[in-house]
Protein backbone atom coordinates (compact mmCIF):
# COMPACT_ATOMS: atom_id res chain seq x y z
CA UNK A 1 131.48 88.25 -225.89
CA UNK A 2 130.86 87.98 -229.79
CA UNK A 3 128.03 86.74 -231.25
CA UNK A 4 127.58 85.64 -234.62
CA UNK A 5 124.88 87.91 -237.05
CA UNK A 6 124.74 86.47 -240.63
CA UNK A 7 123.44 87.98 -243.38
CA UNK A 8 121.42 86.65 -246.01
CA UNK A 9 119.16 88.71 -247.89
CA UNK A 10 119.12 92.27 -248.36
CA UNK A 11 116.08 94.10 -246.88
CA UNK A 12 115.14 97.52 -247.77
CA UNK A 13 116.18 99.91 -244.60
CA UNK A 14 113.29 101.62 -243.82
CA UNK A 15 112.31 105.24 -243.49
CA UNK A 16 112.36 105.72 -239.91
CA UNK A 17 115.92 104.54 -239.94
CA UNK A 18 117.09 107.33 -241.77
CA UNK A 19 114.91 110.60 -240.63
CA UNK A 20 113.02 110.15 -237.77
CA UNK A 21 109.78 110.01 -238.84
CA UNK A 22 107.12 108.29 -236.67
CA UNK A 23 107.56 104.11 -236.64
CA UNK A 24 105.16 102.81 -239.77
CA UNK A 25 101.96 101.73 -239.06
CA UNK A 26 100.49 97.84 -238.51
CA UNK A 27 98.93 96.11 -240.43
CA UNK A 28 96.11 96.30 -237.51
CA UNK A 29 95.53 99.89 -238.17
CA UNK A 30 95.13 99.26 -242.14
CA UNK A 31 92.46 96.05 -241.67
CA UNK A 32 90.27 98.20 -238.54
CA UNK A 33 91.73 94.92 -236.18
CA UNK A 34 92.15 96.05 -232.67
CA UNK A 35 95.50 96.07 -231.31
CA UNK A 36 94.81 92.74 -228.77
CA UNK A 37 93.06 91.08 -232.27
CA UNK A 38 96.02 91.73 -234.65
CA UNK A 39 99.08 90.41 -232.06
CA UNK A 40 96.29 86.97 -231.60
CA UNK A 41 96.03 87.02 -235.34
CA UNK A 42 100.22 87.41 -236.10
CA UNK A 43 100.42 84.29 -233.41
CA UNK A 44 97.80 82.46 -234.83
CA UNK A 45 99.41 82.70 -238.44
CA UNK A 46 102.74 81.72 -237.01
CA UNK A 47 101.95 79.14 -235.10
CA UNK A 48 99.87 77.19 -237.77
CA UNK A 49 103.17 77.80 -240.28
CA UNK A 50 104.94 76.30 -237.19
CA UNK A 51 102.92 73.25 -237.05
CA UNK A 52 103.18 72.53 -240.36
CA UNK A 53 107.01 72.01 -240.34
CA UNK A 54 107.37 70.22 -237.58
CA UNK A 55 104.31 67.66 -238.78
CA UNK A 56 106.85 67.27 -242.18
CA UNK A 57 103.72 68.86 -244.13
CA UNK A 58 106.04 72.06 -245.68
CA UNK A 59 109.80 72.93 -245.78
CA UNK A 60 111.89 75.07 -243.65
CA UNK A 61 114.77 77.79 -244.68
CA UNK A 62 117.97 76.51 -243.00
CA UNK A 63 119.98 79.59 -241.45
CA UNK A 64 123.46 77.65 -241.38
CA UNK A 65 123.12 76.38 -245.09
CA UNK A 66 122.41 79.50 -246.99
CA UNK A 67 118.54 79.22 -246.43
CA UNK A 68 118.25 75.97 -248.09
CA UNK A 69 114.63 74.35 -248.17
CA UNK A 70 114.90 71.53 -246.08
CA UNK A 71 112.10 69.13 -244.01
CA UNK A 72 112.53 69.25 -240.50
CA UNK A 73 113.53 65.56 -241.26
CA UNK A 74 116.38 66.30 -243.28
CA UNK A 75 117.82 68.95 -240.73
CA UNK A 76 118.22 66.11 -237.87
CA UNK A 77 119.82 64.12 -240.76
CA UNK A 78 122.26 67.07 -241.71
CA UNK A 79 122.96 68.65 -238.56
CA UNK A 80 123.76 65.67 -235.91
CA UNK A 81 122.59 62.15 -238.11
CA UNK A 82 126.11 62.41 -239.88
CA UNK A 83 128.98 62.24 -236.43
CA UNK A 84 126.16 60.63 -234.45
CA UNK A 85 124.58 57.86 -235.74
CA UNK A 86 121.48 55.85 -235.29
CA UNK A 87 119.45 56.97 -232.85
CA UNK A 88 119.04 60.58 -233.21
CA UNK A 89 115.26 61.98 -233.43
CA UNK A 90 113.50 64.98 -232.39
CA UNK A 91 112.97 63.92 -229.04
CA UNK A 92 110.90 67.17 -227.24
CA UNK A 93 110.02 70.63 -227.97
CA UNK A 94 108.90 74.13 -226.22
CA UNK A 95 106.93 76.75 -227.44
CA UNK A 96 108.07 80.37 -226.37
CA UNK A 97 108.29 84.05 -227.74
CA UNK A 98 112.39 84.32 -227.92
CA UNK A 99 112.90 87.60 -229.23
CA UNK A 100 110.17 89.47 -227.31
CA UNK A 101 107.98 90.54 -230.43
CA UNK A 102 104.74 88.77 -229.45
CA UNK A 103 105.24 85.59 -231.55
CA UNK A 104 106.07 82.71 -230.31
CA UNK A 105 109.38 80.48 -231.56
CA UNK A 106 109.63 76.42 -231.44
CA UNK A 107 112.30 75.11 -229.39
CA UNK A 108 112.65 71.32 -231.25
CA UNK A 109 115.03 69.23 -229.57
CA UNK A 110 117.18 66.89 -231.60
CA UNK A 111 118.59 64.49 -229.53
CA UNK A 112 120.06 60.46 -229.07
CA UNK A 113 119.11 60.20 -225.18
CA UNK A 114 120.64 63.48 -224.08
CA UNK A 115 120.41 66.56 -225.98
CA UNK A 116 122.58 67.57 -228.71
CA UNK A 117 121.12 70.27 -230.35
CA UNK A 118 118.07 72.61 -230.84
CA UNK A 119 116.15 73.63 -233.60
CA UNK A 120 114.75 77.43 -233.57
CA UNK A 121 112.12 77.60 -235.60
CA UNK A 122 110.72 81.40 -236.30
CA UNK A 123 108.32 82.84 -238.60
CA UNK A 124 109.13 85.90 -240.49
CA UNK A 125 106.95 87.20 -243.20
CA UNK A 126 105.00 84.39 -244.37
CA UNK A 127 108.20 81.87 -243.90
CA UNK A 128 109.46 79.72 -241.54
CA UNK A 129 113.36 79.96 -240.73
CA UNK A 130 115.38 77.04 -238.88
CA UNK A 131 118.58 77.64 -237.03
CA UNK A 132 120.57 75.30 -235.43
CA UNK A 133 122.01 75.75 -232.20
CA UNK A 134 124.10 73.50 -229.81
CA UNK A 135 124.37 75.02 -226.63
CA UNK A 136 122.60 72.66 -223.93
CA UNK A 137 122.05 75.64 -222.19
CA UNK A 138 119.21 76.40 -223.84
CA UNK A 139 117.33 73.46 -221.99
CA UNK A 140 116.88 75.93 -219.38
CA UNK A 141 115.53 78.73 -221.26
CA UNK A 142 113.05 80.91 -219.61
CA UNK A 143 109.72 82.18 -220.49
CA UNK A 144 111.32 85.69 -221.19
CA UNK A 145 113.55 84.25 -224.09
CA UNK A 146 116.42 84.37 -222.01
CA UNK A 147 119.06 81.12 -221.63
CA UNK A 148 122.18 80.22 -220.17
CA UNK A 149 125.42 79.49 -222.55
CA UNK A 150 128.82 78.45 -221.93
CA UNK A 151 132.14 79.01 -224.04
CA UNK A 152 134.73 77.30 -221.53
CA UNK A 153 135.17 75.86 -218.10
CA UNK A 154 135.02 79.16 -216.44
CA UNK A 155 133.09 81.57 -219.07
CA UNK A 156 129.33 81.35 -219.00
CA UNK A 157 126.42 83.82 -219.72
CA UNK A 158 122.72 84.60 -219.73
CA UNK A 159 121.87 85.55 -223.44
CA UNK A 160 118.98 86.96 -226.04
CA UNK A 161 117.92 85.81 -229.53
CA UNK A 162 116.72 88.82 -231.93
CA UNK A 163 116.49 88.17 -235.61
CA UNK A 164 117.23 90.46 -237.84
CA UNK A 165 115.12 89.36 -241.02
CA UNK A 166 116.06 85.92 -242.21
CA UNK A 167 119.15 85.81 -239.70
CA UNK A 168 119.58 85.81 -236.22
CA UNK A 169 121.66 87.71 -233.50
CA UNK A 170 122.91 85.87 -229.48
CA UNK A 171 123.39 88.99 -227.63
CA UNK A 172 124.61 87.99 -224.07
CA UNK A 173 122.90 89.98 -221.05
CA UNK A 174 125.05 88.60 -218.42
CA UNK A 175 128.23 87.20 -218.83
CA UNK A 176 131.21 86.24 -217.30
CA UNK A 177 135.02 86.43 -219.34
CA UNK A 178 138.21 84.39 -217.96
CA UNK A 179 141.97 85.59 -219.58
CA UNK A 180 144.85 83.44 -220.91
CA UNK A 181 147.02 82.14 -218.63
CA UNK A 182 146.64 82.81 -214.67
CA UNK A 183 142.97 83.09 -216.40
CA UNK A 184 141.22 85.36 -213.74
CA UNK A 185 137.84 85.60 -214.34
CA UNK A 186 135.44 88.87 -214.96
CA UNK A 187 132.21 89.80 -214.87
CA UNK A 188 129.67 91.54 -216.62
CA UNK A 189 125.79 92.39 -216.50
CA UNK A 190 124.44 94.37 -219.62
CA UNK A 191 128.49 95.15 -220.11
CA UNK A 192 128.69 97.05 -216.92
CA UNK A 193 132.21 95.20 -215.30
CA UNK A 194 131.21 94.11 -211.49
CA UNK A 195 132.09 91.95 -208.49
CA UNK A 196 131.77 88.17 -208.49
CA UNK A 197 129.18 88.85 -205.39
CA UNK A 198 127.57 92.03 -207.26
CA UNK A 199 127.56 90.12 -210.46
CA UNK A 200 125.80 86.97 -209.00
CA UNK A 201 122.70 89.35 -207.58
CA UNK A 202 122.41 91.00 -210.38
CA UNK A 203 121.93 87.73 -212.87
CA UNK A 204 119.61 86.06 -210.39
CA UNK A 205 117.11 88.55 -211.85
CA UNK A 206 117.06 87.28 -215.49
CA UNK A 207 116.49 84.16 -214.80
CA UNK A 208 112.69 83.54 -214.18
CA UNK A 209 110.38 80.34 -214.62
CA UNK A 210 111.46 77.80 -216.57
CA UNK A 211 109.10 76.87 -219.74
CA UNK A 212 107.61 73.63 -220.23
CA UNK A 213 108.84 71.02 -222.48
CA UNK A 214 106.64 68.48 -224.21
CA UNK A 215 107.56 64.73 -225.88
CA UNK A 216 107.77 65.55 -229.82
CA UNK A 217 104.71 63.57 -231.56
CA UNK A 218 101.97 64.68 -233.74
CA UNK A 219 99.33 64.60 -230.98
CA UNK A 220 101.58 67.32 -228.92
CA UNK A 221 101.95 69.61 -231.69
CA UNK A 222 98.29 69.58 -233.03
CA UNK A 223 97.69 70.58 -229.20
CA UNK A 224 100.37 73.16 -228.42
CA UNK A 225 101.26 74.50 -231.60
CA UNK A 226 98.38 74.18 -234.29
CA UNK A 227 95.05 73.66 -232.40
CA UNK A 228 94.67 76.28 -229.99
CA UNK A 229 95.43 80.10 -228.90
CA UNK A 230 98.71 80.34 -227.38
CA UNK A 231 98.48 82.66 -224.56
CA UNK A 232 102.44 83.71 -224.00
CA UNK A 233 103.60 84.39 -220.83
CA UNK A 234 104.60 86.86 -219.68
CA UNK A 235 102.49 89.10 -221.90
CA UNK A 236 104.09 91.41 -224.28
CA UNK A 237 104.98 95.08 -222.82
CA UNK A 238 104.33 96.90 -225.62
CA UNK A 239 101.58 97.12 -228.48
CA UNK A 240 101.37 95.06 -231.20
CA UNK A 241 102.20 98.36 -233.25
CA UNK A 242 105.31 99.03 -231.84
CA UNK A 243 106.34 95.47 -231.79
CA UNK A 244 105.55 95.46 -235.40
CA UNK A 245 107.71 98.42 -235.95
CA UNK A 246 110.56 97.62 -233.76
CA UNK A 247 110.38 94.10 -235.96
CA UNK A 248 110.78 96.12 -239.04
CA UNK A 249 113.52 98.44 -237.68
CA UNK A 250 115.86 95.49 -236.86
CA UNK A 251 115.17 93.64 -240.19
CA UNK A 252 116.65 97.35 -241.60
CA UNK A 253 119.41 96.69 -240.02
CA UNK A 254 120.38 93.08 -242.03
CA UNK A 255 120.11 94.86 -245.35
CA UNK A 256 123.45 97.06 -243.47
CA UNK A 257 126.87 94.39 -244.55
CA UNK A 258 128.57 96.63 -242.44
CA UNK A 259 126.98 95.57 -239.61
CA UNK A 260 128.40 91.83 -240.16
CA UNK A 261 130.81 91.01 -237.56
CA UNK A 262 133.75 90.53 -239.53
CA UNK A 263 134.48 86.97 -237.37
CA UNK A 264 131.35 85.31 -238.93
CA UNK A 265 133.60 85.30 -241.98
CA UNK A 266 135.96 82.67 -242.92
CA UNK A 267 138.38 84.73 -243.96
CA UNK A 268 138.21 86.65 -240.79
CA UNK A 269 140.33 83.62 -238.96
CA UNK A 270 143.17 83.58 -241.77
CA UNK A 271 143.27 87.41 -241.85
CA UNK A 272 146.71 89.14 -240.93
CA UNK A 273 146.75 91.12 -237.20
CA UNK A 274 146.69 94.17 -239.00
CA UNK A 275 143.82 93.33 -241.44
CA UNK A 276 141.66 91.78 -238.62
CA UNK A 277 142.41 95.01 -236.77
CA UNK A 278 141.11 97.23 -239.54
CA UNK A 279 137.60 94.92 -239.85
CA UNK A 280 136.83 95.53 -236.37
CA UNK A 281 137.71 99.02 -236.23
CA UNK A 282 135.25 99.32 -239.34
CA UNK A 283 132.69 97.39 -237.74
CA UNK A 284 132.99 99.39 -234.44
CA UNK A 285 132.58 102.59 -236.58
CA UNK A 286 129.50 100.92 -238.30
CA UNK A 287 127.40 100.45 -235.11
CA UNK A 288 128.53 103.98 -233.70
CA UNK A 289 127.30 105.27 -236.86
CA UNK A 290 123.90 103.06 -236.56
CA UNK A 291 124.27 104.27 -232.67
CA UNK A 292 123.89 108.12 -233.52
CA UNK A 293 121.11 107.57 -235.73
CA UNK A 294 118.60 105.91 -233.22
CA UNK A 295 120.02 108.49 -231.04
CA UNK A 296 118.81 111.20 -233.40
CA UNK A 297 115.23 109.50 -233.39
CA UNK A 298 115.29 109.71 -229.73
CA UNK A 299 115.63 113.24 -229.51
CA UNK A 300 113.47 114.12 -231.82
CA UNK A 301 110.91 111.32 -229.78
CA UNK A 302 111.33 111.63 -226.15
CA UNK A 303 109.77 114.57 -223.89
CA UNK A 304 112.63 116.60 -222.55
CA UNK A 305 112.64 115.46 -218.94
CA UNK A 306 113.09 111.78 -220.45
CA UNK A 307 116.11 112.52 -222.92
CA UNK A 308 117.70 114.37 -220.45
CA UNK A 309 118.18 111.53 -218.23
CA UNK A 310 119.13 109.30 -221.27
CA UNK A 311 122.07 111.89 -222.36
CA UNK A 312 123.13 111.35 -218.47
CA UNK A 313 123.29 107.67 -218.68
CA UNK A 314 124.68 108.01 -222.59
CA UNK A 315 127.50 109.73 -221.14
CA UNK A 316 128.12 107.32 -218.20
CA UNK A 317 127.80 104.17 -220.72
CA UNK A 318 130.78 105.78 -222.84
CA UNK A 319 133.08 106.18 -220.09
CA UNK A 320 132.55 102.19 -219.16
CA UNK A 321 132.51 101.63 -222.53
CA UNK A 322 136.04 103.03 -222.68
CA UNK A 323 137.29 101.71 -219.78
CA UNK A 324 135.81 98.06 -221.11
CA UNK A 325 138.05 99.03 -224.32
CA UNK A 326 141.28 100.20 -222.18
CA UNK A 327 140.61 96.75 -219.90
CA UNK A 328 140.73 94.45 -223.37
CA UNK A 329 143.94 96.07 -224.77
CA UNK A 330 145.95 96.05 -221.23
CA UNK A 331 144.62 92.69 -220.34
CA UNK A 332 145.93 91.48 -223.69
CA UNK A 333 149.29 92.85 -223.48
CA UNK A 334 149.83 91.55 -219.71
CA UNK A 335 148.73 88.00 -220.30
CA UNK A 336 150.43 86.88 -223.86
CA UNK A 337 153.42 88.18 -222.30
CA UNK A 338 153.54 89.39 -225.63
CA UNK A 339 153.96 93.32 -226.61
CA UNK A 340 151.91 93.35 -229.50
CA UNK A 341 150.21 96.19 -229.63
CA UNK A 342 148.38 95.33 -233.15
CA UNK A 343 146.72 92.19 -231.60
CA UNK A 344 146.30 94.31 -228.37
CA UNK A 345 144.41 97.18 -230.69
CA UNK A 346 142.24 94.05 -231.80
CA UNK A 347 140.99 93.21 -229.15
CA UNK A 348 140.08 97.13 -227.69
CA UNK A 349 138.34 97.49 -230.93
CA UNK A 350 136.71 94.22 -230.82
CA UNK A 351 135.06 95.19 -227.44
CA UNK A 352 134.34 98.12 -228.69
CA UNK A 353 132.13 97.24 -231.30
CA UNK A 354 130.12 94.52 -229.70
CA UNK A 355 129.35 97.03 -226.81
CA UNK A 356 128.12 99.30 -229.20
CA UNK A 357 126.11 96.94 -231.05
CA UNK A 358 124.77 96.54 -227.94
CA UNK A 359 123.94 99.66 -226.77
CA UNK A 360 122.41 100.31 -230.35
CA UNK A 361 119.66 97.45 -229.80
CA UNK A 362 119.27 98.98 -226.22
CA UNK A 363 118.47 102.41 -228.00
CA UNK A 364 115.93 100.94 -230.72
CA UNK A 365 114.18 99.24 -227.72
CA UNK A 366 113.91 102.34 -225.93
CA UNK A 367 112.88 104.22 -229.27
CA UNK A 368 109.60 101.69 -229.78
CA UNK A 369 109.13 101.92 -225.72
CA UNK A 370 110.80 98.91 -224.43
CA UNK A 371 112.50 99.76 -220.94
CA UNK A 372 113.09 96.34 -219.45
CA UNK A 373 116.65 96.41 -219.60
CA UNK A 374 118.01 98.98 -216.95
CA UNK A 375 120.70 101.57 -217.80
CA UNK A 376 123.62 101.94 -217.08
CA UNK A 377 123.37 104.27 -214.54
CA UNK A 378 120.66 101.97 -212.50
CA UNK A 379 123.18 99.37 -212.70
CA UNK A 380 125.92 101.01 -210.87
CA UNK A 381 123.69 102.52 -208.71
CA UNK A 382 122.46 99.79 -207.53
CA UNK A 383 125.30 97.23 -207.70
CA UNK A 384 128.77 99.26 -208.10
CA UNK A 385 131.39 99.15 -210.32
CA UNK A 386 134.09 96.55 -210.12
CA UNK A 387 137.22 98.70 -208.97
């Protein structure tokens, strides 16, 4: 299931992504802070920025208008003041580290007695960025980052924020996918296809506590933003180096257009069958590309022992990963009724690439340490493959 990556401003790709070179330094080891001092410091800094946009004291950069400066004010005017009405105001808001690199994000509600949408406040390099987002969902978001979506009566799923410098990526975890017509309905965990039963097991595990939500007024902020040490919870798994560097690796990857999924453009939707076809077969070839670099790093990274059990579960991830691609294009031709195999070549190619822009951001994980998300091989293991 596609999710949309915009991008704004080009950001120099860095070193490591082209030669496999050790991940940069922090900016710990250049000012002598220790590693526990420097990820306290990068919160501290962020949180303070935070403050100050929600109190109205400094502007944000709006994500969905071009990063326009705008008050916090003027985005509850813009985004839901227009269709709604009176009544709207920034009604609650939660403080938790979305994208799992140490920092926290602000959650601001925006609501007229029931929610209507949410605010994501992150700070990136001395800035503060604001994207809107209207998924109630997210009003059960969990102190990992993780939230529930929905796209339809039947098609739901458990999905990640990362931002890739000023813009941001929804990669689902957990998903579910009905079809057109007699609209049977599949699932997925970490695009691994499994059973309803399987599938329901396996997405119980994402979901842990719940985090707390506070009434939006000054006094709240100045105490849970601005005027103390946020402790996050659950504490970061890897040092604030490497979540520095890991940072810095996926803001690389914005300053990459051909890493844009072709539907965030408008002209995507009034593109001929043929043409779409073509942007997601060149956006499938992008990540693959982006895919065998990281792996590169890898070998050069991992002790033998380690990268041998990664080729193993590389190789089992392609073969689902083709099978995912084979499922898209028959599924397409047998419910449209409709023997098209341009539209049907769409959507293989389309699956395609979003699996391996997922598998890509699996692989720069693993590269800066990060192995919370199993493999492939774990999760057929341990929960089977749906037949």
């Amino acid at each position: 299931m596609k999710k949309v990556v915009i991008v704004c401003l080009a950001i120099c790709l860095l070193a490591i992504a082209g030669c496999g070179k050790k991940a940069p330094v922090s900016n710990s080891a250049k000012t002598g802070l220790s590693d526990s001092a420097a990820l306290e410091q990068r919160r501290t800094t962020a949180l303070r920025a935070l403050g100050d946009v929600l109190l109205g004291k400094t502007t944000l950069l709006s994500t969905n208008d071009t990063n326009t400066a705008m008050y916090i004010s003027d985005v509850v005017k813009e985004d839901v003041g227009g269709s709604s009405g009176g009544g709207i105001r920034l009604a609650r808001l939660a403080v938790v580290d979305m994208d799992g690199d140490g920092v926290p994000e602000v959650i601001a509600e925006i609501s007229d007695d029931y929610p209507e949408f949410y605010e994501i406040l992150h700070y990136q390099n001395g800035k503060v960025y604001g994207a809107s987002y209207g998924n109630r969902g997210i009003e059960q978001i969990t102190k990992t980052g993780l939230f529930s979506g929905s796209s339809g009566a039947l098609d739901n799923s458990i999905s990640k924020l990362r931002f890739l410098g000023d813009t941001f990526d929804m990669t689902d975890q957990a998903y579910t996918e009905s079809s057109a017509g007699s609209m049977p309905v599949h699932y997925y965990f970490y695009d691994v296809p499994l059973t309803e039963d399987a599938y329901k097991k396996a997405a119980s595990t994402l979901m842990d506590s719940q985090v707390d939500w506070y009434d939006y007024s000054d006094s709240q902020i100045a105490k849970w933003v601005t005027d103390r040490s946020v402790s996050i919870d659950p504490k970061p798994a890897l040092s604030n180096a490497d979540l520095v560097a890991r940072q810095k690796y996926l803001d690389g990857l914005a300053a990459n257009s051909a890493l844009n999924d072709p539907e965030s453009n408008d002209a995507y939707a009034t593109a001929g069958t043929l043409e779409a076809d073509n942007l997601e077969v060149a956006y499938y070839q992008s990540w693959d590309k982006e895919l065998n670099k990281v792996y590169s790093l890898l070998e050069k990274k991992l002790p033998a022992d380690q990268m041998d059990t990664l080729r193993k579960d590389e190789k089992q991830w392609i073969t689902v990963r083709d099978e995912n691609g084979t499922f898209a294009y028959q599924n397409w031709m047998k419910e449209t009724g409709i023997d098209n195999a341009e539209r049907a070549d769409q959507a293989k190619n389309s699956r395609l690439a979003e699996m391996t822009k997922n598998r890509t951001l699996y692989l720069i994980d693993r590269y800066f340490g990060d192995t919370s998300q199993p493999t492939t091989t774990e999760i057929i293991q341990k929960y089977g493959l749906e037949k």
